[in-house]
C-alpha atoms as a PDB file:
ATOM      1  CA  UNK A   1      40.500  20.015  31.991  1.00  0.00           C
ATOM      2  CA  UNK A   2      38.960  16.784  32.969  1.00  0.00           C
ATOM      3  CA  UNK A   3      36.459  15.151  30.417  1.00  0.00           C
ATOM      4  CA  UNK A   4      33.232  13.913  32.109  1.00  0.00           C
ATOM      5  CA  UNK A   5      32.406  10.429  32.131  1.00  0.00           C
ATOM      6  CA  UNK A   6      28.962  11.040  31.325  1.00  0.00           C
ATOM      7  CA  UNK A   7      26.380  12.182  28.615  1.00  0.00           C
ATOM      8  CA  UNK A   8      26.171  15.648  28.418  1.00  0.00           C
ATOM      9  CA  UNK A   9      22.317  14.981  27.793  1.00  0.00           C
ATOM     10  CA  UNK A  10      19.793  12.276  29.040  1.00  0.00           C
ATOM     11  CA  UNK A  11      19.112   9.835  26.192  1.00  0.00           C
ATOM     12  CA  UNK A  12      16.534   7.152  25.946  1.00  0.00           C
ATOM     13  CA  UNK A  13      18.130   4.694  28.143  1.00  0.00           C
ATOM     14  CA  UNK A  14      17.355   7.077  30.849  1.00  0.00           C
ATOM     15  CA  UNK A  15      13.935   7.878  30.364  1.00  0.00           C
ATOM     16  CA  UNK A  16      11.004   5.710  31.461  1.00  0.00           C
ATOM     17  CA  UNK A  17       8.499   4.853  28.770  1.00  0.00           C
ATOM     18  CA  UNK A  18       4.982   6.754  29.004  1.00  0.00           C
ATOM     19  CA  UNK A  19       2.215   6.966  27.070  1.00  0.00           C
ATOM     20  CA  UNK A  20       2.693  10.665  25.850  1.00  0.00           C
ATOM     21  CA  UNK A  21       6.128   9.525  25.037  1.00  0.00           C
ATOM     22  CA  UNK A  22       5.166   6.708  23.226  1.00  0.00           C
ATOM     23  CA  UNK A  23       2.096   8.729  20.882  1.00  0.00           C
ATOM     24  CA  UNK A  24       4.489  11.526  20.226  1.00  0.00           C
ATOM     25  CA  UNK A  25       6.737   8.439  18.516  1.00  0.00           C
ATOM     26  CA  UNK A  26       3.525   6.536  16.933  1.00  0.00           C
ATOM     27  CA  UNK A  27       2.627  10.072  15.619  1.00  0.00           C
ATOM     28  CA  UNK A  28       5.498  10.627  13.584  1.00  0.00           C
ATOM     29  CA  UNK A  29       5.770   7.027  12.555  1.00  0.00           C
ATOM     30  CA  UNK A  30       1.904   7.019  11.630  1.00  0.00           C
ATOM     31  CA  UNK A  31       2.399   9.902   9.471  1.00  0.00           C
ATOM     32  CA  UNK A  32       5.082   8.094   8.055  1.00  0.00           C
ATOM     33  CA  UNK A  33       2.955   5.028   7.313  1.00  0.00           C
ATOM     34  CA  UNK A  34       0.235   7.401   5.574  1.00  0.00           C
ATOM     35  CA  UNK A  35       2.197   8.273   2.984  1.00  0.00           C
ATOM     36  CA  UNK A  36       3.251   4.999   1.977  1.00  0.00           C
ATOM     37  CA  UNK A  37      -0.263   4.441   2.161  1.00  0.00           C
ATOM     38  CA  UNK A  38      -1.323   7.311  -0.408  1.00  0.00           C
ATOM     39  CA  UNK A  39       1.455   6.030  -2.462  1.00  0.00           C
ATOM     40  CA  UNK A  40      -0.147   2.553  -2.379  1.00  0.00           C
ATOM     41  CA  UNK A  41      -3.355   4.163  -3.449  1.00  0.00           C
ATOM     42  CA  UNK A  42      -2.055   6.055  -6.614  1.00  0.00           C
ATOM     43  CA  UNK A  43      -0.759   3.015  -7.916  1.00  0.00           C
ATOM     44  CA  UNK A  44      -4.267   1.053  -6.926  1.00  0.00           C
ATOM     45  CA  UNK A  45      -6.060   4.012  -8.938  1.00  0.00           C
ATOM     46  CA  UNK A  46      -3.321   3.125 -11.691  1.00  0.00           C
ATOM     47  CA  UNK A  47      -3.919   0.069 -11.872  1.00  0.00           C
ATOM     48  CA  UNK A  48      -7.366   0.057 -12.277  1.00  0.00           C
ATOM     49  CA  UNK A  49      -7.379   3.269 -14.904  1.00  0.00           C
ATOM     50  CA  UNK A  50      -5.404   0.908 -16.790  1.00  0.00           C
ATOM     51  CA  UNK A  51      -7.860  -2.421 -17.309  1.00  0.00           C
ATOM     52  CA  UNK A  52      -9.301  -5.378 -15.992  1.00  0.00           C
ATOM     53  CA  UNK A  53      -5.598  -7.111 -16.309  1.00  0.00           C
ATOM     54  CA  UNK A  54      -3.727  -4.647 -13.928  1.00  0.00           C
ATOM     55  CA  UNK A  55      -7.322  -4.512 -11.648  1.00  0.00           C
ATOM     56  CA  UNK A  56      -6.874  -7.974 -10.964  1.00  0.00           C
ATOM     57  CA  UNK A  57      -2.682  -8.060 -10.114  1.00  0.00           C
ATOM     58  CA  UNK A  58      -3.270  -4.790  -8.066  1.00  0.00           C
ATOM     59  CA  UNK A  59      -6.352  -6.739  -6.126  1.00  0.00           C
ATOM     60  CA  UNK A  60      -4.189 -10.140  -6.007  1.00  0.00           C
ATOM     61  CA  UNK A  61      -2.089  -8.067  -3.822  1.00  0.00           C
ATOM     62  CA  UNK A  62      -4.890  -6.282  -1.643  1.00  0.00           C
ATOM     63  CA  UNK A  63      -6.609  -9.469  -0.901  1.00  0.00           C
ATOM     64  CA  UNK A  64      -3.587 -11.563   0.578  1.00  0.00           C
ATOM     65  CA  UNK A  65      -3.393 -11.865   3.781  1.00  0.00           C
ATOM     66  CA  UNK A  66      -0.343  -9.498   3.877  1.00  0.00           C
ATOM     67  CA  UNK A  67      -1.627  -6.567   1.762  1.00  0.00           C
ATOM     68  CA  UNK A  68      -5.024  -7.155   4.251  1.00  0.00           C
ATOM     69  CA  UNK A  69      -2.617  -6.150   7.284  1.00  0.00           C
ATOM     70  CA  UNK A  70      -1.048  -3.263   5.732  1.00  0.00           C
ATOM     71  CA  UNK A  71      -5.081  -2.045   4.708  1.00  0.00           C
ATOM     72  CA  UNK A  72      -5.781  -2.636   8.276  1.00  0.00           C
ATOM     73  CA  UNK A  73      -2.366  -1.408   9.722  1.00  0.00           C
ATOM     74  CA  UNK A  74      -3.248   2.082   7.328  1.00  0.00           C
ATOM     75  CA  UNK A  75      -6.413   2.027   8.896  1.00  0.00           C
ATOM     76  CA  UNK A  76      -5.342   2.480  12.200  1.00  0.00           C
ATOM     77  CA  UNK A  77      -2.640   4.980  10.953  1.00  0.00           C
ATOM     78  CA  UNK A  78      -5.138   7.210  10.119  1.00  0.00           C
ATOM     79  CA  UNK A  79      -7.235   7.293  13.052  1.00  0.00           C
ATOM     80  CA  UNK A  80      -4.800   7.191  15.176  1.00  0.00           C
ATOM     81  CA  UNK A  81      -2.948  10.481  13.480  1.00  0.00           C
ATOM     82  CA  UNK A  82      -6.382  11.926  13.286  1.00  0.00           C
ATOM     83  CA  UNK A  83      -6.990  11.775  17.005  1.00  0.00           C
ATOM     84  CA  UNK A  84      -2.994  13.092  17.863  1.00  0.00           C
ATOM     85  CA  UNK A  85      -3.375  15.505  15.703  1.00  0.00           C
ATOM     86  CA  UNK A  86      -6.436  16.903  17.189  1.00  0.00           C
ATOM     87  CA  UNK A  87      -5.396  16.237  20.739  1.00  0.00           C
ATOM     88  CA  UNK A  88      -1.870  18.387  19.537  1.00  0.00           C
ATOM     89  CA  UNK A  89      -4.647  21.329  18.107  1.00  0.00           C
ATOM     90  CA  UNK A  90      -5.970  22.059  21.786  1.00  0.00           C
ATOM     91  CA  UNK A  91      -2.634  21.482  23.383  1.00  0.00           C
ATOM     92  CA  UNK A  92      -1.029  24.416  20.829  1.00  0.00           C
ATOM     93  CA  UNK A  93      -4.450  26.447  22.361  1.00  0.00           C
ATOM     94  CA  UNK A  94      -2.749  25.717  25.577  1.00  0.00           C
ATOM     95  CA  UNK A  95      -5.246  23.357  26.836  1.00  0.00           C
ATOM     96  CA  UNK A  96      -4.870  19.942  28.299  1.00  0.00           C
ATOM     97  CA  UNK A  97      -1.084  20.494  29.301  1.00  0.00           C
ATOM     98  CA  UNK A  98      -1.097  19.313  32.922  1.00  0.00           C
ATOM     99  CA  UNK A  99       0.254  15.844  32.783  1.00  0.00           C
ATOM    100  CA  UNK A 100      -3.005  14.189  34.040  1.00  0.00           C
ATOM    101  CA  UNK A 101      -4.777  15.413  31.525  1.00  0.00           C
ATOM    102  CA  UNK A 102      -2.168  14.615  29.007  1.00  0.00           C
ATOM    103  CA  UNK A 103      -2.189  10.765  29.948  1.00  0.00           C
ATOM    104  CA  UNK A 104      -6.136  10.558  29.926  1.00  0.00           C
ATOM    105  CA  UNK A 105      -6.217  12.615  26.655  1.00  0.00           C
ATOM    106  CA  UNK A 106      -3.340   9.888  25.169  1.00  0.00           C
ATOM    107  CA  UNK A 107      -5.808   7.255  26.526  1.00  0.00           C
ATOM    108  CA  UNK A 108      -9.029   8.635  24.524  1.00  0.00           C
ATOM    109  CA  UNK A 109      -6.591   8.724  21.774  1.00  0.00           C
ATOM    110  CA  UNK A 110      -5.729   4.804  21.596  1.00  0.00           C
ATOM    111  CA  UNK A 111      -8.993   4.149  22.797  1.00  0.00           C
ATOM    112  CA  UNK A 112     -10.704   5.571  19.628  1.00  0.00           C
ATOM    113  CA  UNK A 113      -7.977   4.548  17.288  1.00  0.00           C
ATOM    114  CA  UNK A 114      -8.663   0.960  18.056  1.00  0.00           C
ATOM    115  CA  UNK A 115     -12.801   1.238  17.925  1.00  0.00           C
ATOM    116  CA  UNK A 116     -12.698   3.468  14.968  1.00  0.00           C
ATOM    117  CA  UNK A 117     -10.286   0.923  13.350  1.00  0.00           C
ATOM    118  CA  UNK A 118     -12.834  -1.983  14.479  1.00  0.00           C
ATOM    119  CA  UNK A 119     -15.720  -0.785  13.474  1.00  0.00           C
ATOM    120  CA  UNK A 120     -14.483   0.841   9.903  1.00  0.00           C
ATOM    121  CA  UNK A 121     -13.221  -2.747   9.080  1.00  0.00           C
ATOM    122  CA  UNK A 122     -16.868  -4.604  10.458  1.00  0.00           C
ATOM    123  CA  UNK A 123     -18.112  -1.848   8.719  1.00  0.00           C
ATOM    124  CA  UNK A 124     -16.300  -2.417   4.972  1.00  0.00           C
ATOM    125  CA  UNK A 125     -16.647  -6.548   5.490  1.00  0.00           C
ATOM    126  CA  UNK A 126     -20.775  -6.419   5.750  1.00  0.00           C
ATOM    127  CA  UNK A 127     -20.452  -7.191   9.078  1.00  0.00           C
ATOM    128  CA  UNK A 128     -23.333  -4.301  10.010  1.00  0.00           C
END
């Protein structure tokens, strides 16, 4: 029997990217990212339950430009696994499946990830 000289299933290299493809990935990874985060913040809480010498290496860190990214990065994480998550919530209530809907629901998503982000961070820096 002859062996075919192709994959038995499509991969990503045949796939075009779209948006619903790409938030399904960013969803995952963003979850991923969270709990790195809520690791990060045990050892912050540590480090301050444990005096003004640990406060200060812990915030050495935080302020940097660095740590300032990841705070910012973790931010976004959140919002934007806030907003997929709800978005997946009506789609398991079967609504929003048609693929037009899908795309502008994927839009509101990024769309609110980034203001939310924005304005939490204007927000914590006195900015308002």
């Amino acid at each position: 029997m002859a062996t075919p000289q192709r994959p038995l299933s499509p991969h990503l290299g045949i796939y075009r990217w779209q948006l619903t493809m790409a938030l399904s990935i960013l969803h995952r990874a963003s979850g991923v990212f969270l709990s790195l985060g809520a690791v990060l913040l045990i050892v912050v809480v540590a480090c301050i339950a444990s005096g003004p010498a640990s406060y200060e290496f812990i915030q050495g860190w935080l302020v940097n430009p660095v740590g300032q990214l990841f705070l910012v990065a973790w931010t976004a994480a959140l919002y934007l696994h806030m907003a997929n998550g709800v978005r997946h919530v009506v789609w398991d209530m079967g609504i929003g499946l048609e693929k037009n809907t899908a795309i502008q629901s994927g839009l509101y998503v990024v769309v609110f990830s980034v203001i939310a982000t924005a304005l939490s961070w204007l927000l914590a820096l006195g900015v308002f």
